[in-house]
PDB file of N, CA and C in Angstrom:
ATOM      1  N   UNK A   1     101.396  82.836  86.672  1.00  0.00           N
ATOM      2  CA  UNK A   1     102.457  82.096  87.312  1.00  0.00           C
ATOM      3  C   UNK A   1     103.314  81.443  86.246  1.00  0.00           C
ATOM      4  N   UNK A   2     104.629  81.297  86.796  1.00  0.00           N
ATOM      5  CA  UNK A   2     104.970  80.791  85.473  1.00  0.00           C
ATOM      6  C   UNK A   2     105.937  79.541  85.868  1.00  0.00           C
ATOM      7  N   UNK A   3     105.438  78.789  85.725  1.00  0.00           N
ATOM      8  CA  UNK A   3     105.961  77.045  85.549  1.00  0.00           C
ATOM      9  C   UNK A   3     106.436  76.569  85.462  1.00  0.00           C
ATOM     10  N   UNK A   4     107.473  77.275  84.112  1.00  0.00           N
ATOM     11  CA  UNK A   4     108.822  76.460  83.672  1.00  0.00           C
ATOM     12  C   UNK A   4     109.847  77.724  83.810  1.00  0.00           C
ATOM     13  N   UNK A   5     111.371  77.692  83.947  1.00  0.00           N
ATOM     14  CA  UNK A   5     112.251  78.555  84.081  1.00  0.00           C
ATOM     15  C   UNK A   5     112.631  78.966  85.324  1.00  0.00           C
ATOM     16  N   UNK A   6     112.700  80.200  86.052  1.00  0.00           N
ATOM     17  CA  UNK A   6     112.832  80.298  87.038  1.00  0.00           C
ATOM     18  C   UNK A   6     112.002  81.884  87.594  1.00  0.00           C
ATOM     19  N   UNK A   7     111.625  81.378  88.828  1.00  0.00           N
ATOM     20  CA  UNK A   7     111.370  83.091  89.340  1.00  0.00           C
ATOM     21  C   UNK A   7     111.173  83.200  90.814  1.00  0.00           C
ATOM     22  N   UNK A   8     110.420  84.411  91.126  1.00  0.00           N
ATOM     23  CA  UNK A   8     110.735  84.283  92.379  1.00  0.00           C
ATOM     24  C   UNK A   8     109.233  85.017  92.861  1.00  0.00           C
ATOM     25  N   UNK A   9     109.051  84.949  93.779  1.00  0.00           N
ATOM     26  CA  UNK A   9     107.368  85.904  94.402  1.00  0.00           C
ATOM     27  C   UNK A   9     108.270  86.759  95.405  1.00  0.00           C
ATOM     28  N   UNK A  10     108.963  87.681  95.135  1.00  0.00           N
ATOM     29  CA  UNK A  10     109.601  88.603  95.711  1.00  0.00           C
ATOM     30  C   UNK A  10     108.642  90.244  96.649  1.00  0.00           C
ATOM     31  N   UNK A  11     109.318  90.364  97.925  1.00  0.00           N
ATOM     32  CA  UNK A  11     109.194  91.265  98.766  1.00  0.00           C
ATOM     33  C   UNK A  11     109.998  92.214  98.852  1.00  0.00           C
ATOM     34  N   UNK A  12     110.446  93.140  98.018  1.00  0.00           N
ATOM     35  CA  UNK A  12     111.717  93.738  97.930  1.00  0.00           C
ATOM     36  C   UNK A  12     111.983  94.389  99.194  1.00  0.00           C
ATOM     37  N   UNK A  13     110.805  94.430 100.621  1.00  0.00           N
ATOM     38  CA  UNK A  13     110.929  95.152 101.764  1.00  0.00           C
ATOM     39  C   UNK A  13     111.261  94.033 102.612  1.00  0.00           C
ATOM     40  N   UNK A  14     111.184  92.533 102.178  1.00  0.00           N
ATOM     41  CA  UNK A  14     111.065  91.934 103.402  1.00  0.00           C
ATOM     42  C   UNK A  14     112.886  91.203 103.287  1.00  0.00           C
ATOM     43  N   UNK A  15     113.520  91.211 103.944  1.00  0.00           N
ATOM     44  CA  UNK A  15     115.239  90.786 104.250  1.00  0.00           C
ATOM     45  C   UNK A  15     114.955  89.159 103.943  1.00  0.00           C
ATOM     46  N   UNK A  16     114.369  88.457 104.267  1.00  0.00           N
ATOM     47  CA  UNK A  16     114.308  87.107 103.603  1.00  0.00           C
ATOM     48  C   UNK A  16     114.180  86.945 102.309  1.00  0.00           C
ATOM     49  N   UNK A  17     113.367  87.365 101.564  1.00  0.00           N
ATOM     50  CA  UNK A  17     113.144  87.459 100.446  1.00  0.00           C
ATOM     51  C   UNK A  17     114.164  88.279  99.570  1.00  0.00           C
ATOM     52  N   UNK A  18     114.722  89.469  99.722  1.00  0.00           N
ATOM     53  CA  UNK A  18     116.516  90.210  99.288  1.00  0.00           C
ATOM     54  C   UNK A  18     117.242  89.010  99.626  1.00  0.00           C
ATOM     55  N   UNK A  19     117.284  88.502 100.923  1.00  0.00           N
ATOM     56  CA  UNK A  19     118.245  87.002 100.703  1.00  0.00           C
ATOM     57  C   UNK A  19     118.154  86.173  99.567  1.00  0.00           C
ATOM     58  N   UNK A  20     117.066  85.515  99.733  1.00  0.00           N
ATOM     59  CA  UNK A  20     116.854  84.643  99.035  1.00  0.00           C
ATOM     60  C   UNK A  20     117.123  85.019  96.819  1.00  0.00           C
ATOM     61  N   UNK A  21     116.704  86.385  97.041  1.00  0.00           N
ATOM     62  CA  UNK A  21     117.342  86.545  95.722  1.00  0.00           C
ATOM     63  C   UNK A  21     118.232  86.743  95.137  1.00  0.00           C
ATOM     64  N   UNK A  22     119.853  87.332  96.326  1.00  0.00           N
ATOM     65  CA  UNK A  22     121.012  87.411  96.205  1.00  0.00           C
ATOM     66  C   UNK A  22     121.351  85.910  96.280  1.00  0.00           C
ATOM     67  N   UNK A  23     120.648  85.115  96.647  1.00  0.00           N
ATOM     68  CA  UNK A  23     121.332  83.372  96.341  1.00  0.00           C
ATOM     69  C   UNK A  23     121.145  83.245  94.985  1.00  0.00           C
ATOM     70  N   UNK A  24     120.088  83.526  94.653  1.00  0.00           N
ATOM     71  CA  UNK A  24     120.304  82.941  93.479  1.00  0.00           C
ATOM     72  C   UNK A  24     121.300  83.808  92.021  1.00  0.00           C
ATOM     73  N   UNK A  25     121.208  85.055  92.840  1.00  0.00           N
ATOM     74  CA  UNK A  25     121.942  85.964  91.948  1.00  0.00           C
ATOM     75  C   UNK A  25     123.520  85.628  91.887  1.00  0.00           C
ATOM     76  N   UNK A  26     124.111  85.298  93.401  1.00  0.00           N
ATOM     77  CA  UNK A  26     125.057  84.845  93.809  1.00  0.00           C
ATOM     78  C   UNK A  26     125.835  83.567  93.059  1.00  0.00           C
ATOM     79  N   UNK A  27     124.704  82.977  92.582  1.00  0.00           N
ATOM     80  CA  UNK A  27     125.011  81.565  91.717  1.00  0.00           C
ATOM     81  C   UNK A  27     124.451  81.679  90.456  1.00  0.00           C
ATOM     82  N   UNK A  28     124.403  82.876  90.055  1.00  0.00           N
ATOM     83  CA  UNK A  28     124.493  83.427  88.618  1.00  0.00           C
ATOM     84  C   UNK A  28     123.324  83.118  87.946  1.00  0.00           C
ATOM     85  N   UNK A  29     122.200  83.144  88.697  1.00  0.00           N
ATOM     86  CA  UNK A  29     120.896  83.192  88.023  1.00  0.00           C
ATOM     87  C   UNK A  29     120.424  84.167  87.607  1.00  0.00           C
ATOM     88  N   UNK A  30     119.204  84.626  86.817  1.00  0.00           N
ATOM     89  CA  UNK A  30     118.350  85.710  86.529  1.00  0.00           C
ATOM     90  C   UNK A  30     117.096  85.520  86.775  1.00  0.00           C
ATOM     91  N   UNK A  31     115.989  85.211  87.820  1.00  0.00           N
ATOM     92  CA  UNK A  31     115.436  84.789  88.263  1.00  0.00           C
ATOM     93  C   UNK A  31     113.833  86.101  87.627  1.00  0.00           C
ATOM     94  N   UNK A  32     112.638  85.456  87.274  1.00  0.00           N
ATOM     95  CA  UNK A  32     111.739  86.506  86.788  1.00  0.00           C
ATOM     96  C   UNK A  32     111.422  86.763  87.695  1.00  0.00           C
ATOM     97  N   UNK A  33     111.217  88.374  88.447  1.00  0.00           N
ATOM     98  CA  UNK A  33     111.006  88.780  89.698  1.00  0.00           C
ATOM     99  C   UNK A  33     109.083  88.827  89.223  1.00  0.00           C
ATOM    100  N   UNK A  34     108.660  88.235  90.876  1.00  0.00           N
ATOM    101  CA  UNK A  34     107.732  88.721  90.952  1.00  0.00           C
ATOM    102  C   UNK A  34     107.018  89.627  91.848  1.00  0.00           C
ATOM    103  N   UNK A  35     106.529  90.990  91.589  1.00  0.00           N
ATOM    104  CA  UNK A  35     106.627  91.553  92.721  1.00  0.00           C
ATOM    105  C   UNK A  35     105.052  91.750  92.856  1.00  0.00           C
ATOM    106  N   UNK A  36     104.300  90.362  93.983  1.00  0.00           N
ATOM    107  CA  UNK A  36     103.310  90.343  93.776  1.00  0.00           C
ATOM    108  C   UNK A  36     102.370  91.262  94.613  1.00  0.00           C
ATOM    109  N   UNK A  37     103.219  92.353  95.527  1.00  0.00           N
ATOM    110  CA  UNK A  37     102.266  93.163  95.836  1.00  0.00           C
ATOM    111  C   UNK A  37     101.864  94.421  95.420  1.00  0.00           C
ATOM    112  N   UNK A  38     102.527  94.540  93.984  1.00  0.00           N
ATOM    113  CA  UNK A  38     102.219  95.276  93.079  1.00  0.00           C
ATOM    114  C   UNK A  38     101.168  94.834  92.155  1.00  0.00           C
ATOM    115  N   UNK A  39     101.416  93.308  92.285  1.00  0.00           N
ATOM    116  CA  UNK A  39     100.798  92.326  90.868  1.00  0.00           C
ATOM    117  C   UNK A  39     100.007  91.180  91.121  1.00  0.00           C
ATOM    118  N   UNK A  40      98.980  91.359  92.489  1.00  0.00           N
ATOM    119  CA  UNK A  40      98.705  90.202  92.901  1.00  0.00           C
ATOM    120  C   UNK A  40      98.672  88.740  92.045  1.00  0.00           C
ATOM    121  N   UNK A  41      98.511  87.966  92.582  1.00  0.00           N
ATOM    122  CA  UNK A  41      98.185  86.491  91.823  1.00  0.00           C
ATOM    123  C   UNK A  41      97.032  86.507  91.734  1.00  0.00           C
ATOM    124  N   UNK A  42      96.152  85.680  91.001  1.00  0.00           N
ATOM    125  CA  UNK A  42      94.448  85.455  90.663  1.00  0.00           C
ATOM    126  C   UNK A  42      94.436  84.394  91.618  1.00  0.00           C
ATOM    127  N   UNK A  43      93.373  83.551  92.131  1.00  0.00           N
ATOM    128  CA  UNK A  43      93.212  82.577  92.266  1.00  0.00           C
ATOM    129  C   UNK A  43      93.210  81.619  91.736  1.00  0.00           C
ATOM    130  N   UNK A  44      93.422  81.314  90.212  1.00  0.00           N
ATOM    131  CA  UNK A  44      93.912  80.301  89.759  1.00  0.00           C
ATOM    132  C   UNK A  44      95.446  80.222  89.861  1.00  0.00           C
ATOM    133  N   UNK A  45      96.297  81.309  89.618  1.00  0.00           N
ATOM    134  CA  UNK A  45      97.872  81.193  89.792  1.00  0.00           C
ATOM    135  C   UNK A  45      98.172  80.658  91.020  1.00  0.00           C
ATOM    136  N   UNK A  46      97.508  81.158  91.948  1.00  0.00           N
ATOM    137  CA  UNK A  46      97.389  80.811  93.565  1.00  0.00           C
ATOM    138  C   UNK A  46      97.273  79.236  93.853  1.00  0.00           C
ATOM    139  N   UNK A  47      95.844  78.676  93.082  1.00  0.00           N
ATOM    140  CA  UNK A  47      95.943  77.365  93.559  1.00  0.00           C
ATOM    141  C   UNK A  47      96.873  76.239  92.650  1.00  0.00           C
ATOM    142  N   UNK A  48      97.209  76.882  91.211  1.00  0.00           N
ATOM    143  CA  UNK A  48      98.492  76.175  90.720  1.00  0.00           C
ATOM    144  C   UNK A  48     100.079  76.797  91.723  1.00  0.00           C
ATOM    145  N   UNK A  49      99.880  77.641  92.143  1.00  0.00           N
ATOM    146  CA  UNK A  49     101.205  77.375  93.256  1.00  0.00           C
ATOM    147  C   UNK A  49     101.249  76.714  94.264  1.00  0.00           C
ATOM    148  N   UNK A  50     100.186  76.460  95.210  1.00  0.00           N
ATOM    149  CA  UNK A  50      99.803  75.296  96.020  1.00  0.00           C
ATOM    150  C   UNK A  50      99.889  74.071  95.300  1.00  0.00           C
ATOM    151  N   UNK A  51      99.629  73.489  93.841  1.00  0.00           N
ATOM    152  CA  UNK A  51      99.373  72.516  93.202  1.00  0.00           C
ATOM    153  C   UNK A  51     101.189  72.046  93.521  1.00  0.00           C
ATOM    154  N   UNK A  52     101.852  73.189  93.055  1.00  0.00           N
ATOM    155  CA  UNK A  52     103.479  72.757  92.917  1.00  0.00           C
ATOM    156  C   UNK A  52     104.063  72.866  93.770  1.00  0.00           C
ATOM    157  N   UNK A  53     103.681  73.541  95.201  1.00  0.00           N
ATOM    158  CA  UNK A  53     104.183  73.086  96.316  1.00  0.00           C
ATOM    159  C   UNK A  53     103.879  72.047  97.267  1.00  0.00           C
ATOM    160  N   UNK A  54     102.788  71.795  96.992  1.00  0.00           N
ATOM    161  CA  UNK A  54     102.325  70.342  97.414  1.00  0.00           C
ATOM    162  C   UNK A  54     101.746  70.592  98.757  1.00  0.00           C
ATOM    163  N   UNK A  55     100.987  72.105  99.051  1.00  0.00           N
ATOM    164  CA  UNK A  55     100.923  72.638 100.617  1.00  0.00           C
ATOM    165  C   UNK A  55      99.216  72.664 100.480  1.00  0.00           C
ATOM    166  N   UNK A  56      98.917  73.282 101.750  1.00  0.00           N
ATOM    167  CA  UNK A  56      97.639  73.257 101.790  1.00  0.00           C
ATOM    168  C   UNK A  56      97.187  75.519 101.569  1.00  0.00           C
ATOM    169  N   UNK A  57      96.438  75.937 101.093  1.00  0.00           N
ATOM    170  CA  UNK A  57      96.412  77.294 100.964  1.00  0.00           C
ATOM    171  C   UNK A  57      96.841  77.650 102.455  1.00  0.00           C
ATOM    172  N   UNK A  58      96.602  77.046 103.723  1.00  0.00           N
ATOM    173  CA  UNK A  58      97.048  77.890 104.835  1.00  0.00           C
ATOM    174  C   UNK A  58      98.442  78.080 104.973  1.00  0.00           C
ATOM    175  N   UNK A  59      98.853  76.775 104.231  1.00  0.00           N
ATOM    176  CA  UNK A  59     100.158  77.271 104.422  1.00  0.00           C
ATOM    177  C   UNK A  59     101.150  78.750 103.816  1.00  0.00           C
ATOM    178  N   UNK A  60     100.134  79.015 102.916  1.00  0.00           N
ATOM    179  CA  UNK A  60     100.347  80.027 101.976  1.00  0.00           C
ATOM    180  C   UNK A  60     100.999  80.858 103.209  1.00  0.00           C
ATOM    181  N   UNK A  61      99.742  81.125 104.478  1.00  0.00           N
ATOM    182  CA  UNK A  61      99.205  82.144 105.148  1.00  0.00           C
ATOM    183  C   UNK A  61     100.591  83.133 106.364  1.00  0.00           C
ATOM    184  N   UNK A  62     100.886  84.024 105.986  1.00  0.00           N
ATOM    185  CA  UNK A  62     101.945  84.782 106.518  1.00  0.00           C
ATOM    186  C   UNK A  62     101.122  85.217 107.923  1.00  0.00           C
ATOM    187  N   UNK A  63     100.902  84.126 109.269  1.00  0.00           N
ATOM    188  CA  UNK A  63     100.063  84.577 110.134  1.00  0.00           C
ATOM    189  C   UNK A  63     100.512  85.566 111.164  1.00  0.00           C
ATOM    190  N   UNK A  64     102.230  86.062 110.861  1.00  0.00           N
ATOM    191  CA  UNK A  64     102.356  87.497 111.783  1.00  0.00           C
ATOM    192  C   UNK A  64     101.624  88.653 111.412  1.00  0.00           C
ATOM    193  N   UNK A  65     101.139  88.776 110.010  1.00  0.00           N
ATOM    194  CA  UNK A  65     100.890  90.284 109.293  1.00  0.00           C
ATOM    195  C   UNK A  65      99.436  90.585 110.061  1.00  0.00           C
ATOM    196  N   UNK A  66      99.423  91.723 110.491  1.00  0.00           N
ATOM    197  CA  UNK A  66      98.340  91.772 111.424  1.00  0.00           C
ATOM    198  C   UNK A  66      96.921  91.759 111.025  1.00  0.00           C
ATOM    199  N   UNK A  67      96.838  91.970 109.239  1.00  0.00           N
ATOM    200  CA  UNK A  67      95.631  91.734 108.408  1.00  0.00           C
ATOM    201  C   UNK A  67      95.336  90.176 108.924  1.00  0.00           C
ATOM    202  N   UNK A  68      95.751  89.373 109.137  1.00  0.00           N
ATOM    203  CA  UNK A  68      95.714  88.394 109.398  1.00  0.00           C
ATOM    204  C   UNK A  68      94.852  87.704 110.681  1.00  0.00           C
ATOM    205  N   UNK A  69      95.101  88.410 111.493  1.00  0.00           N
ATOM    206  CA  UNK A  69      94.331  88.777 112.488  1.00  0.00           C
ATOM    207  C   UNK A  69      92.914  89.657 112.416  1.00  0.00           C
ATOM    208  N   UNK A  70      93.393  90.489 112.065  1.00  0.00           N
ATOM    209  CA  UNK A  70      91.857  91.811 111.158  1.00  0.00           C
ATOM    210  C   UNK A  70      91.383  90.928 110.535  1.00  0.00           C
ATOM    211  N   UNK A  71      91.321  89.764 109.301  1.00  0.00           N
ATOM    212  CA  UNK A  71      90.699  89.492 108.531  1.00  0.00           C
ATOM    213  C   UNK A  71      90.332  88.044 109.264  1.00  0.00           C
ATOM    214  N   UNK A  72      90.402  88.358 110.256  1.00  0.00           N
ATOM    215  CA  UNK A  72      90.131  86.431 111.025  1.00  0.00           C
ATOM    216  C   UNK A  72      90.383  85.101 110.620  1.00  0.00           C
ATOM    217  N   UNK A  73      91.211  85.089 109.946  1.00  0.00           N
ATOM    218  CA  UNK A  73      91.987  83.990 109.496  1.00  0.00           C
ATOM    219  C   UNK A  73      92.241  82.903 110.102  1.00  0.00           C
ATOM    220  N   UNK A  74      92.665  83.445 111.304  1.00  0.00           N
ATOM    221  CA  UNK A  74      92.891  82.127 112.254  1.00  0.00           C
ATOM    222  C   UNK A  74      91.444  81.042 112.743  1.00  0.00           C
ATOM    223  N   UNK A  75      90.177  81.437 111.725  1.00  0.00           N
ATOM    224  CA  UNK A  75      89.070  80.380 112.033  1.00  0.00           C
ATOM    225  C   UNK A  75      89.916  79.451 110.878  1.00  0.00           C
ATOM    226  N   UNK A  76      90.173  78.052 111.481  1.00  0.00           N
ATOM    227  CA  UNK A  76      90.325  77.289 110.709  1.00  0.00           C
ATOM    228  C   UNK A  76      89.152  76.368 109.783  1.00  0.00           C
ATOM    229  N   UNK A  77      88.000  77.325 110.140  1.00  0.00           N
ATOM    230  CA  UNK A  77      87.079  76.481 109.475  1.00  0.00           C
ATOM    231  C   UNK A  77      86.780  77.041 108.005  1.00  0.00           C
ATOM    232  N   UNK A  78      87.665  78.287 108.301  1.00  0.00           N
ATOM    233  CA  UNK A  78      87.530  78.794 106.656  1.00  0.00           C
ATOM    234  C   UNK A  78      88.481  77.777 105.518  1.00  0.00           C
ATOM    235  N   UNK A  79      87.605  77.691 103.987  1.00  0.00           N
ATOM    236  CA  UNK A  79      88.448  76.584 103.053  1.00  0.00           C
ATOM    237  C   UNK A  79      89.153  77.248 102.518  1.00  0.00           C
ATOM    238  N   UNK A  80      89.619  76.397 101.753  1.00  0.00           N
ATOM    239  CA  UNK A  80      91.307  76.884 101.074  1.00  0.00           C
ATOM    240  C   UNK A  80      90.124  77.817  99.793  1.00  0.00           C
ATOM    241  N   UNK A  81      89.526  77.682  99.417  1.00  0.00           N
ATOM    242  CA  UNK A  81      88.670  78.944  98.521  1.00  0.00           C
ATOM    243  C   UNK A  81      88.826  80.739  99.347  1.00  0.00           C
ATOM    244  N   UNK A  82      88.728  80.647 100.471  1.00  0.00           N
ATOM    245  CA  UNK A  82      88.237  81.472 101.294  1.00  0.00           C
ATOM    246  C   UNK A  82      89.671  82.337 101.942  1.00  0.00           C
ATOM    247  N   UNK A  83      90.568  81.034 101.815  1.00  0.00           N
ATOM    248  CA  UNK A  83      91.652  81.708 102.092  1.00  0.00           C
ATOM    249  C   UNK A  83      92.673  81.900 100.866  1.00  0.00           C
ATOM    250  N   UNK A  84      92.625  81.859  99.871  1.00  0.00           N
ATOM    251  CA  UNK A  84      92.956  82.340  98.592  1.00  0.00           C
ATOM    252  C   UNK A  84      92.315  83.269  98.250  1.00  0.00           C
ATOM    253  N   UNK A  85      91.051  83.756  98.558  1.00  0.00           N
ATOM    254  CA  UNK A  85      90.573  85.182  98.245  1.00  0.00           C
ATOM    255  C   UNK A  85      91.041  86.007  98.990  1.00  0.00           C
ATOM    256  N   UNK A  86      91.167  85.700 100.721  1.00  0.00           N
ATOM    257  CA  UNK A  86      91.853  86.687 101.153  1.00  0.00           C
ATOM    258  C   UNK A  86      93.383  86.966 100.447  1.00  0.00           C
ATOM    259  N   UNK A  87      94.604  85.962 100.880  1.00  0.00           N
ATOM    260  CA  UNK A  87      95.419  86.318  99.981  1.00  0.00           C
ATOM    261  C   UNK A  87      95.607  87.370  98.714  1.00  0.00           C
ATOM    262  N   UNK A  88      94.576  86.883  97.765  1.00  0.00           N
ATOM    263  CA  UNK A  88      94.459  87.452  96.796  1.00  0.00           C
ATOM    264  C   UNK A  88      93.598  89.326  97.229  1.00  0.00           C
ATOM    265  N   UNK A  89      93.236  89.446  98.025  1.00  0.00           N
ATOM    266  CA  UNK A  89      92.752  90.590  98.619  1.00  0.00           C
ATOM    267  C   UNK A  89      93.973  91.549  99.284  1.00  0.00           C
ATOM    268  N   UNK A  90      94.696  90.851  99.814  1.00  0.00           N
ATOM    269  CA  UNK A  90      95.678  91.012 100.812  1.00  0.00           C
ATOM    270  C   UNK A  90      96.923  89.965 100.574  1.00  0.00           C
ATOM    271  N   UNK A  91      97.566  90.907  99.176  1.00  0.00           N
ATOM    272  CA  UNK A  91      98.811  89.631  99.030  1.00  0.00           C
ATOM    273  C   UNK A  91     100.169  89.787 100.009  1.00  0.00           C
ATOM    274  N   UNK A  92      99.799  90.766 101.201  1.00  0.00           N
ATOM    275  CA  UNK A  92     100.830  90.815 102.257  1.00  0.00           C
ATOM    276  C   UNK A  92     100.777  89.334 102.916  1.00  0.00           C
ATOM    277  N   UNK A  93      99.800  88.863 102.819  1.00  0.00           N
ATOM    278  CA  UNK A  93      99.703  87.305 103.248  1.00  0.00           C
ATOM    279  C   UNK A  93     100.164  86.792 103.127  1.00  0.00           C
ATOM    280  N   UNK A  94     101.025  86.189 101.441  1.00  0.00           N
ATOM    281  CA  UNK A  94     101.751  85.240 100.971  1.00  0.00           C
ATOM    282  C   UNK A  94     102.444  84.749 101.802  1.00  0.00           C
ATOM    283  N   UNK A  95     103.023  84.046 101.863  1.00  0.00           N
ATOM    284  CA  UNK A  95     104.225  83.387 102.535  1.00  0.00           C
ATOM    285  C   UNK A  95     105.462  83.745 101.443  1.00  0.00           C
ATOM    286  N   UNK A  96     106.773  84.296 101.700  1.00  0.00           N
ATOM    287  CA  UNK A  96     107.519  85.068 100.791  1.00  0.00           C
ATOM    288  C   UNK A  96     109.092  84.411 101.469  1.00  0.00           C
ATOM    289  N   UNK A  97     110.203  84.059 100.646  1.00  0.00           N
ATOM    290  CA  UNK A  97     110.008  84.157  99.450  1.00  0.00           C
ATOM    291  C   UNK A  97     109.490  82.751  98.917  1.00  0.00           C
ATOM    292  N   UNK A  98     108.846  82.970  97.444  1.00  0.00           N
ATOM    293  CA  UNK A  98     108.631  81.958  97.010  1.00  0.00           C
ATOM    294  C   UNK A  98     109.239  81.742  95.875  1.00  0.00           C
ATOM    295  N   UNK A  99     110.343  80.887  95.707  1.00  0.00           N
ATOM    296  CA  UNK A  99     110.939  80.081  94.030  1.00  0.00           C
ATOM    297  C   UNK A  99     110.691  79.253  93.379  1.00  0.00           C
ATOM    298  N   UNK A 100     110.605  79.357  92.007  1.00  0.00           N
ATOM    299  CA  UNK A 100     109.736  78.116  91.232  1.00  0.00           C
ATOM    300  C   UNK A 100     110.916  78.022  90.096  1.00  0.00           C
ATOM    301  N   UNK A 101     111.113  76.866  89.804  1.00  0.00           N
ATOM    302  CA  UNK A 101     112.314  76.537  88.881  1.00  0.00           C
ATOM    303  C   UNK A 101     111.681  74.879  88.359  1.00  0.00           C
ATOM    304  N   UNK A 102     111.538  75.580  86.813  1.00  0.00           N
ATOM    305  CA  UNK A 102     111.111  74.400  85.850  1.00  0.00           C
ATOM    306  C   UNK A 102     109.824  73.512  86.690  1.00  0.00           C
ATOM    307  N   UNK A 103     108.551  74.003  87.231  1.00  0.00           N
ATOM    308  CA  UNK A 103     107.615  73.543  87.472  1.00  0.00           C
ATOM    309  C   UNK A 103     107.903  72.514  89.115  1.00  0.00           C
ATOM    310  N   UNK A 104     108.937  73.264  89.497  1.00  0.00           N
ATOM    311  CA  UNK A 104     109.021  72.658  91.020  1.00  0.00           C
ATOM    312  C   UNK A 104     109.189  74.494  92.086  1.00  0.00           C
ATOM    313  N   UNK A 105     108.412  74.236  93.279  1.00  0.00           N
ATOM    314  CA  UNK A 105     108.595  75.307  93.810  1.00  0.00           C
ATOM    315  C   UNK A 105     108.704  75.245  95.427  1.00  0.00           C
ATOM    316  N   UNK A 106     109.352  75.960  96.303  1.00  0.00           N
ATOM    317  CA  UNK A 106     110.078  75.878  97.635  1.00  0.00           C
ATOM    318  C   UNK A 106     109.517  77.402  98.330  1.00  0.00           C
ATOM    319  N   UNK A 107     109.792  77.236  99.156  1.00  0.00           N
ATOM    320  CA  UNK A 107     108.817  78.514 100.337  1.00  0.00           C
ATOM    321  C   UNK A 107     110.409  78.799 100.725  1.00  0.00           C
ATOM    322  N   UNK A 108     110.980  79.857 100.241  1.00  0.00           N
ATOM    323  CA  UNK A 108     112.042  79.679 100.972  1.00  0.00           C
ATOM    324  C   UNK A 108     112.186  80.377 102.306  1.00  0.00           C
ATOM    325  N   UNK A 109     111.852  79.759 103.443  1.00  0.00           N
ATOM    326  CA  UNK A 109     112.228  80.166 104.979  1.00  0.00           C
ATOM    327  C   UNK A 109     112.919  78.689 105.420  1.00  0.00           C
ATOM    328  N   UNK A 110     114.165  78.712 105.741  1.00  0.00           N
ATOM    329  CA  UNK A 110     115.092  79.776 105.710  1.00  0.00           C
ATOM    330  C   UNK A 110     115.386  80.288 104.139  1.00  0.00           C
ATOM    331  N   UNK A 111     115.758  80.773 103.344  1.00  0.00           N
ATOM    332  CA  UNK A 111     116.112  81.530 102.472  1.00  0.00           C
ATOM    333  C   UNK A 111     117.127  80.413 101.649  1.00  0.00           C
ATOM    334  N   UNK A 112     118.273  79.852 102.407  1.00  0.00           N
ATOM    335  CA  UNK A 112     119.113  78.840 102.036  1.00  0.00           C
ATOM    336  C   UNK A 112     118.053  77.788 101.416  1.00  0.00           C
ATOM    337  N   UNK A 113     116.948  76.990 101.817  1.00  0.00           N
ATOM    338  CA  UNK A 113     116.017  75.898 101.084  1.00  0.00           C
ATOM    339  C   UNK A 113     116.071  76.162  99.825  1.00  0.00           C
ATOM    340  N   UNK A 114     115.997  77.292  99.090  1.00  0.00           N
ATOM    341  CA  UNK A 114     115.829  77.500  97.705  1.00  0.00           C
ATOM    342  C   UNK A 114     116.751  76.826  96.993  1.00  0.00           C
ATOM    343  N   UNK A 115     117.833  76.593  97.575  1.00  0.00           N
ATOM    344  CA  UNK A 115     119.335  75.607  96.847  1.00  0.00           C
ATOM    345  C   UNK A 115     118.665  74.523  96.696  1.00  0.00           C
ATOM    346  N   UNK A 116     117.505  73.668  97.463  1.00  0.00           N
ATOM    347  CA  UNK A 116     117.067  72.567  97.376  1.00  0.00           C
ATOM    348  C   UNK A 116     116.446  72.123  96.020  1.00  0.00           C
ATOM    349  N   UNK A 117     115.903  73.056  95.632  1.00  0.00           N
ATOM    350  CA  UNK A 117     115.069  72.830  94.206  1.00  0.00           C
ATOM    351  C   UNK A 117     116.291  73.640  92.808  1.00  0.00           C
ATOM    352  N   UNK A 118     117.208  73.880  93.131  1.00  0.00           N
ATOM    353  CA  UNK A 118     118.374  74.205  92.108  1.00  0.00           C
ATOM    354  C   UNK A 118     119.201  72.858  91.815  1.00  0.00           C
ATOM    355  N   UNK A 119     119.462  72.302  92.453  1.00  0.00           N
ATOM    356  CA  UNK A 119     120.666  71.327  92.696  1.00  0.00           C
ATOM    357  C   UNK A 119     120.271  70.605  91.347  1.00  0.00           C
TER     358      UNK A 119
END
């Protein structure tokens, strides 16, 4: 993960995430793509991105993707350990897009939030 500068946890299939990176392209950024379902995250990158979003791992949790369901996720009694391995098993999970600029980072849904952590 990377901390300082800028990047993005990019879905190049998912239209929120192409949004969200034409904003920043739009406002003349170069943003380090990450295309983490080529490149999953470890579980340590994972829980330092929770660390800088200030969320809980469920929030990570993309609960339309139907693995999501298959992998029973919705027991909330599973811990944020448990649900970072899935993730990390199944990084269709993520919650996407995600931007990190100089050690601050935003979930961008809607896609526009990402301006929030630029300004």
């Amino acid at each position: 993960m990377k901390a300082e500068g800028l990047a993005i946890y990019h879905n190049p299939a998912c239209s929120k995430s192409r949004e969200a990176l034409q904003i920043l392209q739009d406002n003349n950024l170069s943003p380090e793509i990450i295309d983490y379902l080529d490149n999953p995250p470890s579980p340590q990158e994972l829980k330092e991105l929770i660390g800088i979003l200030g969320v809980s791992a469920r929030d990570l949790l993309r609960t339309t993707e139907p693995v999501y369901r298959d992998a029973e996720l919705d027991d909330y009694s599973l811990n944020d350990d448990e649900i970072i391995e899935a993730i990390c098993e199944y990084p269709a999970l993520l919650q996407r897009p995600i931007v990190i600029s100089d050690g601050r980072a935003i979930i961008g849904r809607p896609p526009t939030r990402i301006l929030e952590i630029l300004a």
